[in-house]
Protein backbone atom coordinates (compact mmCIF):
# COMPACT_ATOMS: atom_id res chain seq x y z
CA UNK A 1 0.00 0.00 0.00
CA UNK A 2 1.48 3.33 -1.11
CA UNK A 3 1.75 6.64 1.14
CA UNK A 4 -1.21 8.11 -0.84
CA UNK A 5 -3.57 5.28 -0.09
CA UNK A 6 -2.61 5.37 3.44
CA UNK A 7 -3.10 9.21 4.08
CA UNK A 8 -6.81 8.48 2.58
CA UNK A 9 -7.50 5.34 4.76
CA UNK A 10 -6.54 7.10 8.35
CA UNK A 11 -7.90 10.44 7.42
CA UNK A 12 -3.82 12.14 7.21
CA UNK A 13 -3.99 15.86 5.54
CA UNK A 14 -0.66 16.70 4.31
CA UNK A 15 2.32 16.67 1.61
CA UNK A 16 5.66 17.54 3.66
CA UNK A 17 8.72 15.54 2.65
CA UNK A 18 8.70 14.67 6.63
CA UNK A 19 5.37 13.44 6.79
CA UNK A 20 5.78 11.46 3.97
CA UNK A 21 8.43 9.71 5.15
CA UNK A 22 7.25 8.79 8.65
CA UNK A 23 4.55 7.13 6.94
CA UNK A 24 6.36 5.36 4.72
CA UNK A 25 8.54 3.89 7.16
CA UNK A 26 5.02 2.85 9.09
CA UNK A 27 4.24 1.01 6.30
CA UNK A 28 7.55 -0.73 5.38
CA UNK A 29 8.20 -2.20 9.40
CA UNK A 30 4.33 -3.10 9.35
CA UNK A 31 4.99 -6.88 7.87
CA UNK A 32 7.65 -7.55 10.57
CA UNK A 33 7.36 -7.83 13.81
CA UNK A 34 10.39 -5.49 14.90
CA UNK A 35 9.79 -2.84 17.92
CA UNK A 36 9.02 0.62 17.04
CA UNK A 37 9.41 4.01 18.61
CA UNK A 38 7.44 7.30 17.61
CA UNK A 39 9.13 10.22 18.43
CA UNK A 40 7.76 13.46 18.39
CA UNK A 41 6.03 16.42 19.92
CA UNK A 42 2.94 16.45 21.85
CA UNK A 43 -0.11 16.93 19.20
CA UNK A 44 1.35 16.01 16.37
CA UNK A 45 -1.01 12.76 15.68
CA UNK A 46 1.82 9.86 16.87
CA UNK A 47 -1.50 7.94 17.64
CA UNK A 48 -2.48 7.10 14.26
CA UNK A 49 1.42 5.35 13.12
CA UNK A 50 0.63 2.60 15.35
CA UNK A 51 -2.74 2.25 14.10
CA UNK A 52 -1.06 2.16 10.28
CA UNK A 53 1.74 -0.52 11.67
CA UNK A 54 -1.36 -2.59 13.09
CA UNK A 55 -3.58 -2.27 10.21
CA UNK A 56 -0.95 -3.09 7.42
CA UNK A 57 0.64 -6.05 9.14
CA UNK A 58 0.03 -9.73 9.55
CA UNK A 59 -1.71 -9.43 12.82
CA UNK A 60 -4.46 -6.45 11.53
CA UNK A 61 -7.20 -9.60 12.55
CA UNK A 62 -5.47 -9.47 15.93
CA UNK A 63 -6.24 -7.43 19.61
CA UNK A 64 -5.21 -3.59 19.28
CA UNK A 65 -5.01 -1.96 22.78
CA UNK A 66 -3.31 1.74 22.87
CA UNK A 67 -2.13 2.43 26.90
CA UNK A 68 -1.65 5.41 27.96
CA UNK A 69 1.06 4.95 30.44
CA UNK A 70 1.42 8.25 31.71
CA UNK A 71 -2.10 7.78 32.65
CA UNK A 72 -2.19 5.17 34.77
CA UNK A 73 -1.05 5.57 38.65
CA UNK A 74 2.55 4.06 39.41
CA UNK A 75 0.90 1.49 42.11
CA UNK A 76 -1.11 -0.33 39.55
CA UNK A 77 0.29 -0.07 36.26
CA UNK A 78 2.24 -3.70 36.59
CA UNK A 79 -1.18 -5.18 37.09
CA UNK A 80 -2.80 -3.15 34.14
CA UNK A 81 -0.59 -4.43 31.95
CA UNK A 82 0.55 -7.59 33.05
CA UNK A 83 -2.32 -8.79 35.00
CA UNK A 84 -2.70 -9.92 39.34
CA UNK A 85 -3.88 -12.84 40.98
CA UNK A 86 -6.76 -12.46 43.12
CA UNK A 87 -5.30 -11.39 46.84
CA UNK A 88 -2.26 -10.03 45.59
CA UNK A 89 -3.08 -6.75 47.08
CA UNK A 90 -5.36 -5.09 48.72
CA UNK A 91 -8.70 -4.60 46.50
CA UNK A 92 -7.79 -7.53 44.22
CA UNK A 93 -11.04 -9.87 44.64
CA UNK A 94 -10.51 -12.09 41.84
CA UNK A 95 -7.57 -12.63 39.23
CA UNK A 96 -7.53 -10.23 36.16
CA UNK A 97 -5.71 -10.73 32.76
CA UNK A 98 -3.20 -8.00 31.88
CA UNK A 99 -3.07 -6.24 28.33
CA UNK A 100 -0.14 -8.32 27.70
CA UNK A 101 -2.16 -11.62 27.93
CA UNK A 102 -5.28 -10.19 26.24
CA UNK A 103 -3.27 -8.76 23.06
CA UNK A 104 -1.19 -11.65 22.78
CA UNK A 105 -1.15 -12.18 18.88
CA UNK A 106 -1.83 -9.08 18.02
CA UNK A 107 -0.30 -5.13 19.06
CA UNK A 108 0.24 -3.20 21.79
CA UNK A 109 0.99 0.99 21.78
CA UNK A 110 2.61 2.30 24.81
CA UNK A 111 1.75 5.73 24.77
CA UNK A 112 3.85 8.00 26.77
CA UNK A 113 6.26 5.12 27.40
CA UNK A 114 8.91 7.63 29.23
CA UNK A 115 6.20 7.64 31.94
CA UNK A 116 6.38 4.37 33.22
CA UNK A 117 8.21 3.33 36.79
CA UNK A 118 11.97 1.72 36.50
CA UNK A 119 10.29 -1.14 37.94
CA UNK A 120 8.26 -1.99 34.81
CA UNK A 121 10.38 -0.92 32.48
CA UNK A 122 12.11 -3.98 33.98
CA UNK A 123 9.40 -6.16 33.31
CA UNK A 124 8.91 -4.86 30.07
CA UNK A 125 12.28 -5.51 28.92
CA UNK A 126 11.73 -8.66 30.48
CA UNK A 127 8.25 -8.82 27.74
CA UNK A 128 10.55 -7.75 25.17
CA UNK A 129 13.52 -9.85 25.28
CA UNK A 130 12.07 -13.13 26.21
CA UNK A 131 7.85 -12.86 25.44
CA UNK A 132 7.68 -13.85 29.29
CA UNK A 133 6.46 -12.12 32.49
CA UNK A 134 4.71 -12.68 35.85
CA UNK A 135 1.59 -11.25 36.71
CA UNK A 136 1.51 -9.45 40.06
CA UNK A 137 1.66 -12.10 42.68
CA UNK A 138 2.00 -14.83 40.82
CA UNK A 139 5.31 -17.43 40.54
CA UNK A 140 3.91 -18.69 37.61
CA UNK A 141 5.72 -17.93 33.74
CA UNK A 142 2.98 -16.29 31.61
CA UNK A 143 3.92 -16.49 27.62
CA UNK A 144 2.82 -14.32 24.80
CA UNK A 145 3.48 -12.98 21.70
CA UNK A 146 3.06 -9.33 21.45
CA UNK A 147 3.98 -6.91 18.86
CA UNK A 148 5.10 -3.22 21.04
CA UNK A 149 4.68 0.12 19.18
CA UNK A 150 5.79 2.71 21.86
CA UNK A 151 5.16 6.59 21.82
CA UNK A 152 7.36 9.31 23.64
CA UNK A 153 7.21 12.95 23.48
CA UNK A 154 10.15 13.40 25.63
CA UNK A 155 13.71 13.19 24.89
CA UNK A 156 14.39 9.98 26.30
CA UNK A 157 18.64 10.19 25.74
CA UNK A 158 17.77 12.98 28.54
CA UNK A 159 15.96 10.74 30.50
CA UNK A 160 18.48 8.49 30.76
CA UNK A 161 21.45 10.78 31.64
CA UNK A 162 19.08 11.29 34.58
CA UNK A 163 18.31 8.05 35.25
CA UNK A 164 14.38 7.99 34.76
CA UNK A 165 14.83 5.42 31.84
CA UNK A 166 16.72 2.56 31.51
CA UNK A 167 19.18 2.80 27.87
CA UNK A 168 18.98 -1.16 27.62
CA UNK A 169 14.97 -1.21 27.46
CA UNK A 170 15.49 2.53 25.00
CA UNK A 171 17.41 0.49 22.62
CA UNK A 172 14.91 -2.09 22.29
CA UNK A 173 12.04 -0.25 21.94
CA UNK A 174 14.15 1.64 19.29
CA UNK A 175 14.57 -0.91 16.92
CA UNK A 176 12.75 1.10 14.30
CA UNK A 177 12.37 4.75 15.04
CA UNK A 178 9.80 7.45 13.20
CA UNK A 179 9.82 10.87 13.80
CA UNK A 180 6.76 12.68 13.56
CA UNK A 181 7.81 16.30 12.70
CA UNK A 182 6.02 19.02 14.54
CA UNK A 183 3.70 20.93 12.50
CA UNK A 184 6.07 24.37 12.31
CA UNK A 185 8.17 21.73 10.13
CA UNK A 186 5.00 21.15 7.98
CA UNK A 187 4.22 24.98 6.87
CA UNK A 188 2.90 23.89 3.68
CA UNK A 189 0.17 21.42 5.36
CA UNK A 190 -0.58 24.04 7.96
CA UNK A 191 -3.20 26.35 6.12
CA UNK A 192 -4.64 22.67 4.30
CA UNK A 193 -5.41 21.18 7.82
CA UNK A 194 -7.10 24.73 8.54
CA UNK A 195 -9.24 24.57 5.65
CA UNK A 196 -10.63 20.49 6.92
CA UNK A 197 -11.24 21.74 10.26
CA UNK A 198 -12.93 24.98 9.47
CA UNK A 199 -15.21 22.52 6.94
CA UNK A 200 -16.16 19.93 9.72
CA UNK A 201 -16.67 22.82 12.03
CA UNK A 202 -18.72 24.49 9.60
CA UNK A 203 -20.52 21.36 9.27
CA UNK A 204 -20.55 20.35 12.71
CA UNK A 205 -22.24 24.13 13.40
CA UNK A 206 -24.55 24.62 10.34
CA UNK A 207 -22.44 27.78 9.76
CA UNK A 208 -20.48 29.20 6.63
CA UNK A 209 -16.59 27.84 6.72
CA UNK A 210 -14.35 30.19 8.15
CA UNK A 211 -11.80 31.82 5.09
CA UNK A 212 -8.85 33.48 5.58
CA UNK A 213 -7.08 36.47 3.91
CA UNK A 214 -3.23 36.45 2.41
CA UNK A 215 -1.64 38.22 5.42
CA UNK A 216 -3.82 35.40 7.85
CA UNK A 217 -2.50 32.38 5.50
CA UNK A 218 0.94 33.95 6.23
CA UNK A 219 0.68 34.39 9.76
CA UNK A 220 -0.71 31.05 10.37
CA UNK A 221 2.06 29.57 8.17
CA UNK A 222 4.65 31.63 10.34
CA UNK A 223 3.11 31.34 13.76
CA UNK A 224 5.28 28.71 16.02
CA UNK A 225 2.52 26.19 17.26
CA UNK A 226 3.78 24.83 20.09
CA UNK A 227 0.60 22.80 20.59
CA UNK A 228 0.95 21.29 16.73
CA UNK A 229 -2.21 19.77 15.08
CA UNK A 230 -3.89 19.64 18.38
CA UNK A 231 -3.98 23.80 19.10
CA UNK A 232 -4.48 24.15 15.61
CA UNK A 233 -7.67 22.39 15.65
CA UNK A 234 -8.66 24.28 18.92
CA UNK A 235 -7.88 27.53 17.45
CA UNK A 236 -10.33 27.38 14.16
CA UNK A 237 -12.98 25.77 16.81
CA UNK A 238 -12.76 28.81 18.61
CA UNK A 239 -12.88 30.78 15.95
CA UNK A 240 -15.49 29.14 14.06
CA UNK A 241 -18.26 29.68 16.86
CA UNK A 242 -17.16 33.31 18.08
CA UNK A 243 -16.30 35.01 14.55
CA UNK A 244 -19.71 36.51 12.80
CA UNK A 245 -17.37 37.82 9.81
CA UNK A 246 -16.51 34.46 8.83
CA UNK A 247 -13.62 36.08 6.19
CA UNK A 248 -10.48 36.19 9.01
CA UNK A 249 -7.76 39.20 8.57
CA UNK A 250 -4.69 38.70 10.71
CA UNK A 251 -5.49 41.40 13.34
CA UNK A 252 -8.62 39.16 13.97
CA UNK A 253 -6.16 36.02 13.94
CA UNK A 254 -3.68 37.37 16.10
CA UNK A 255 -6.48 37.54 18.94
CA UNK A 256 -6.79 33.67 19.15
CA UNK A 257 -2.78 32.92 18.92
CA UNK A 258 -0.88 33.22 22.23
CA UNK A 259 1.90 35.43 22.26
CA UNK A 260 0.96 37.80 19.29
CA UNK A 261 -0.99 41.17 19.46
CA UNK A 262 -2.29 43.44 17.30
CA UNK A 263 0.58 45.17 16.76
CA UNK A 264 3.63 43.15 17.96
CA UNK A 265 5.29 40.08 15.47
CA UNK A 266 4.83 36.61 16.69
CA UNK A 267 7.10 35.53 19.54
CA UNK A 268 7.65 32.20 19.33
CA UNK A 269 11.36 30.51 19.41
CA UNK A 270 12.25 27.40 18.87
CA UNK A 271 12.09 26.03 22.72
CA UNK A 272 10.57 23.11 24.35
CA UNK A 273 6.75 23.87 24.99
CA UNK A 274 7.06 22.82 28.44
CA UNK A 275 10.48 24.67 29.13
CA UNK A 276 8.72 27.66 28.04
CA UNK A 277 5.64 27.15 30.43
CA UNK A 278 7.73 26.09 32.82
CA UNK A 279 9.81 29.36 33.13
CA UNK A 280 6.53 31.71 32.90
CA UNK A 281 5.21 29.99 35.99
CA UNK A 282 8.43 30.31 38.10
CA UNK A 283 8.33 34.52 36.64
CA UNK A 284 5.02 34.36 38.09
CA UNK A 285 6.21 32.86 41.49
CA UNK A 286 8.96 35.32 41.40
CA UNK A 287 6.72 38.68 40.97
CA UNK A 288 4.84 37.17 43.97
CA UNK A 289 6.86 36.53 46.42
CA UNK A 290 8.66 40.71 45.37
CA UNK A 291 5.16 41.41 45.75
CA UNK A 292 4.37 39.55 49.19
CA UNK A 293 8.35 40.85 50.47
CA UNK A 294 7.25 44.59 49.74
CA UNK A 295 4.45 44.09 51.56
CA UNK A 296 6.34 42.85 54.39
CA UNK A 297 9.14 45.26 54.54
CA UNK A 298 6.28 48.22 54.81
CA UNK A 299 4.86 46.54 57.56
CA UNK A 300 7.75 46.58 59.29
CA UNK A 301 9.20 50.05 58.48
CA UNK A 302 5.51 51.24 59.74
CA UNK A 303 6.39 49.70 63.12
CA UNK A 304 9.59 50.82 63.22
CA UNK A 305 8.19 54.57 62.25
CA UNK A 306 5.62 54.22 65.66
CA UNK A 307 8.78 54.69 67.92
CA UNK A 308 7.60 52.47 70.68
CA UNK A 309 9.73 50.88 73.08
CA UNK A 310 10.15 47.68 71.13
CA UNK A 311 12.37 49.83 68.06
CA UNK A 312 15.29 47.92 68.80
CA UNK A 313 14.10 44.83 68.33
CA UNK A 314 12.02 45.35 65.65
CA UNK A 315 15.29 46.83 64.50
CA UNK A 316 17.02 43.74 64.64
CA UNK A 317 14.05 41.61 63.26
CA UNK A 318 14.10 43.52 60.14
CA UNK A 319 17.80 43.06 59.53
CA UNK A 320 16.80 39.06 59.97
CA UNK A 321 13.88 38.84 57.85
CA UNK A 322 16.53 40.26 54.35
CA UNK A 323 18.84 37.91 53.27
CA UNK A 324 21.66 38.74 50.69
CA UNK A 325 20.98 35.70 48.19
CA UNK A 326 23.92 37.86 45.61
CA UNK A 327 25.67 34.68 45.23
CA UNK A 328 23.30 32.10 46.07
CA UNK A 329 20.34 33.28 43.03
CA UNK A 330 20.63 34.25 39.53
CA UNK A 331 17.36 35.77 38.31
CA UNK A 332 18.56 36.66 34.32
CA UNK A 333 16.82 39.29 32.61
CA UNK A 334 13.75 38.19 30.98
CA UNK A 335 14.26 38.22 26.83
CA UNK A 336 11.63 38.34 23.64
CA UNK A 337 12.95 35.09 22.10
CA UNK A 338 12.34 33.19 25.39
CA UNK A 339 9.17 34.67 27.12
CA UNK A 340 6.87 34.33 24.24
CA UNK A 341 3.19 34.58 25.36
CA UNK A 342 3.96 36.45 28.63
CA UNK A 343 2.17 39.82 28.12
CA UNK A 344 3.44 41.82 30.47
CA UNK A 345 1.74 45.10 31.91
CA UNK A 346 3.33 48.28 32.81
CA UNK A 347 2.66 47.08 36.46
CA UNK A 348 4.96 44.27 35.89
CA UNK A 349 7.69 46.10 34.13
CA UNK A 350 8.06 48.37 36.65
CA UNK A 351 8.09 45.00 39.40
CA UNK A 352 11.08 43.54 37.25
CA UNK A 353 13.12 46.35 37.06
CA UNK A 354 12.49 46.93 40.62
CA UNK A 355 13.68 43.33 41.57
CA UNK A 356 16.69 42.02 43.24
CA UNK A 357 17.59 38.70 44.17
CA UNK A 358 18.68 40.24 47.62
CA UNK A 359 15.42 40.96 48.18
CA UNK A 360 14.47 37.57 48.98
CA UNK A 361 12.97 37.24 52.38
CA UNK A 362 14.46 34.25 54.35
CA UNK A 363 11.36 32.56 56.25
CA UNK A 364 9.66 33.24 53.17
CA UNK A 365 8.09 30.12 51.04
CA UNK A 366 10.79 29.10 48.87
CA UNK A 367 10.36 28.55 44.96
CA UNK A 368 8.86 24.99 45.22
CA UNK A 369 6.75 25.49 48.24
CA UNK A 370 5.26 28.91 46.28
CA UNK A 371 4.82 26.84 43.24
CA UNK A 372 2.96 24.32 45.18
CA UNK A 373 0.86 26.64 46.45
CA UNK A 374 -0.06 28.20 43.43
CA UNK A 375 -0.97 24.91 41.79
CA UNK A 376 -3.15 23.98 44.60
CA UNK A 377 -4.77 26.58 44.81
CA UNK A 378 -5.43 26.58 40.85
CA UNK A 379 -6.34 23.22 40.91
CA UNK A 380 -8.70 24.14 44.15
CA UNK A 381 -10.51 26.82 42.02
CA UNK A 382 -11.41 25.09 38.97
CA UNK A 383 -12.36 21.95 41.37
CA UNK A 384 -9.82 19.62 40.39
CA UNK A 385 -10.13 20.36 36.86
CA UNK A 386 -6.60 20.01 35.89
CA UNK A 387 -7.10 21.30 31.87
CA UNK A 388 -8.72 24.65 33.14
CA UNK A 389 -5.89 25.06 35.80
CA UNK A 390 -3.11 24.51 33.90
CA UNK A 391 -4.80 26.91 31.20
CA UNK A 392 -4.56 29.72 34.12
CA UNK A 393 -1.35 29.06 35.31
CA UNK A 394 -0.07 29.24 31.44
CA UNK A 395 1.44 26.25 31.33
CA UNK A 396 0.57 23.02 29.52
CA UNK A 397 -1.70 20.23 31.42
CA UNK A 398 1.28 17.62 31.05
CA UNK A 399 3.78 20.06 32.58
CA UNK A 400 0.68 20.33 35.94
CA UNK A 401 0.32 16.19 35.79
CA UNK A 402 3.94 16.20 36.54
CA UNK A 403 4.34 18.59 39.01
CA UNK A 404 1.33 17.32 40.49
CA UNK A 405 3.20 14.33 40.99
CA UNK A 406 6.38 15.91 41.38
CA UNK A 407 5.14 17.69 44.46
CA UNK A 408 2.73 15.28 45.19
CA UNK A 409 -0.45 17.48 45.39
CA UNK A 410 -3.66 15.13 46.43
């Protein structure tokens, strides 16, 4: 089956050399039964290569089951996948088959595969090497004959330097690679995948399809899209239901695109989603705690204005509470081609140049314990919701899962 053929049977919009190529390798490993790895950026449709592998192999008549790995808590994912026996723990009334066991003959995709615990990737090397494992509580060898398509968004050479993945289980997994490009790599399918989802929408709305002017085509072409196909889709969705004028300039673009105005160029560098993201939140966390130290230092110079008998040692507080952090904090100036969506008001500008890391206030929160808080508190807000919180704290709802775990926030 040729590329063309493919792109029409799973619904792919798109020409790029890239693109092209991905697939094609998708459809060349499909006969074997070699391990694959799909590499690429969150959004950018990884989901549907495993599908293609599936579908154009020998074991298309087989079980498909797509796990989400980052999905599942670290306490039961050995038993979601490789099955318990009943009493193994607590909760575990009768014995359960794993996806292993139930897909045996057939595929498995292991979605987010940089997510899983070093203790499974163990077994799952284990899987890999040997079509053996265990299920949870159990003595007894359990064969099967499984064909793994994993998935990673993450750079997983990083995650080995830091020891959250092991390199033997990377390199079989990575038998076959395919990279998915990102959809800034793809400028010539970009307006084309805007044109199908402003027709479904259309459709889907029983309203005239949205259609966009030259200097819109061009900034949609140019814009960065950090949240590829996905954002993309998002963005004409939002725009198809709010925009009367269904004919879209760029100053009416530029509204739904984060990190462009009406008068300013996009801002978007080439950086890591979630690097971005992550340093907006700790600016945030920053401006408060200059705010919450200001506020602090005014209390006490209005105490130590009332001239009471306690001056001294108010004094002597004060000169406690400040801490010269010089050479303990860097705080680098904040620059266009690295803050890209972080519209600052003149109420901020005047907070940054204002700050000084030896202005930090010593039996203040520190940087975690603020970012903590602030999650929480999100989270809190939008009742647990974590896609509206991480949409307020400005950073993406994978970044929240795992600080949510990182800081573990019930």
């Amino acid at each position: 089956m040729d590329v063309q053929s493919i792109k029409q049977r799973f619904g792919i919009i798109g020409n790029a050399a890239m693109l092209n190529r991905a697939i094609d390798v998708a459809v060349q490993v499909a006969p074997t039964d070699l391990t694959v790895l799909i590499t690429g950026e969150s959004g950018t449709g990884k989901e549907v290569f495993p599908k293609i592998i599936h579908q154009s192999g020998n074991r298309k008549h087989g079980h498909y089951i797509a796990v989400n790995c980052g999905a599942i808590p670290e306490g039961t994912i050995d038993s979601e996948l490789f099955g318990h026996e009943k009493g193994s723990f607590t909760g575990a009334h009768e014995s359960r088959k794993g996806y292993f066991e139930v897909a045996d003959g057939g595929t498995i995709f292991l979605d987010e595969v940089a997510e899983l615990p070093l203790s499974t990737q163990v077994r799952l090397l284990r899987v890999l090497e040997t079509g053996e494992f265990l299920k949870v509580g159990s003595s007894k060898v359990i064969k099967t004959e499984v064909r793994v398509v994993a998935a990673s968004n993450v750079n997983i050479p990083q995650a080995i330097e830091k020891g959250e993945f092991r390199q033997d289980l990377f390199y079989r997994l990575n038998t076959v690679p395919v990279y998915v490009p990102p959809l800034r790599e793809r400028k010539e399918d970009i307006h084309l995948l805007f044109r199908k989802f402003a027709a479904d929408f259309a459709e889907k709305y029983r309203m005239p399809a949205l259609r966009l002017t030259d200097n819109a085509i061009h900034l949609l072409r140019e814009f960065y899209w950090p949240g590829n196909i996905r954002q993309l889709k998002n963005v004409t969705e939002q725009i198809s239901i709010i925009e009367r004028d269904k004919e879209i300039h760029a100053e009416t673009l530029k509204r739904y695109l984060p990190g462009t105005s009406t008068d300013l160029p996009v801002l978007y560098n080439k950086k890591e989603e979630e690097q971005i993201s992550e340093r907006e939140l700790l600016y945030k966390v920053l401006f408060d705690m200059k705010k919450d130290m200001t506020e602090l230092k005014k209390i006490v110079a209005d105490m130590l204005e009332g001239g009471n008998d306690e001056t001294t040692n108010l004094e002597q507080s004060k000169a406690l509470l400040v801490k010269d952090f010089d050479n303990e904090l860097s705080f680098p100036e904040p620059q266009p081609s690295t803050i890209h969506n972080v519209q600052l008001s003149q109420a901020d500008d005047n907070e940054l140049d204002s700050f000084h890391p030896s202005e930090i206030i010593e039996e203040s929160l520190s940087l975690q314990d603020k970012e903590r808080e602030m999650i929480k508190k999100a989270l809190e807000r939008h009742k647990g919701k974590r896609k509206h919180a991480a949409q307020e704290l400005g950073i993406s709802e994978r970044t929240l899962y795992r600080k949510i775990k990182e800081y573990n926030i019930k």
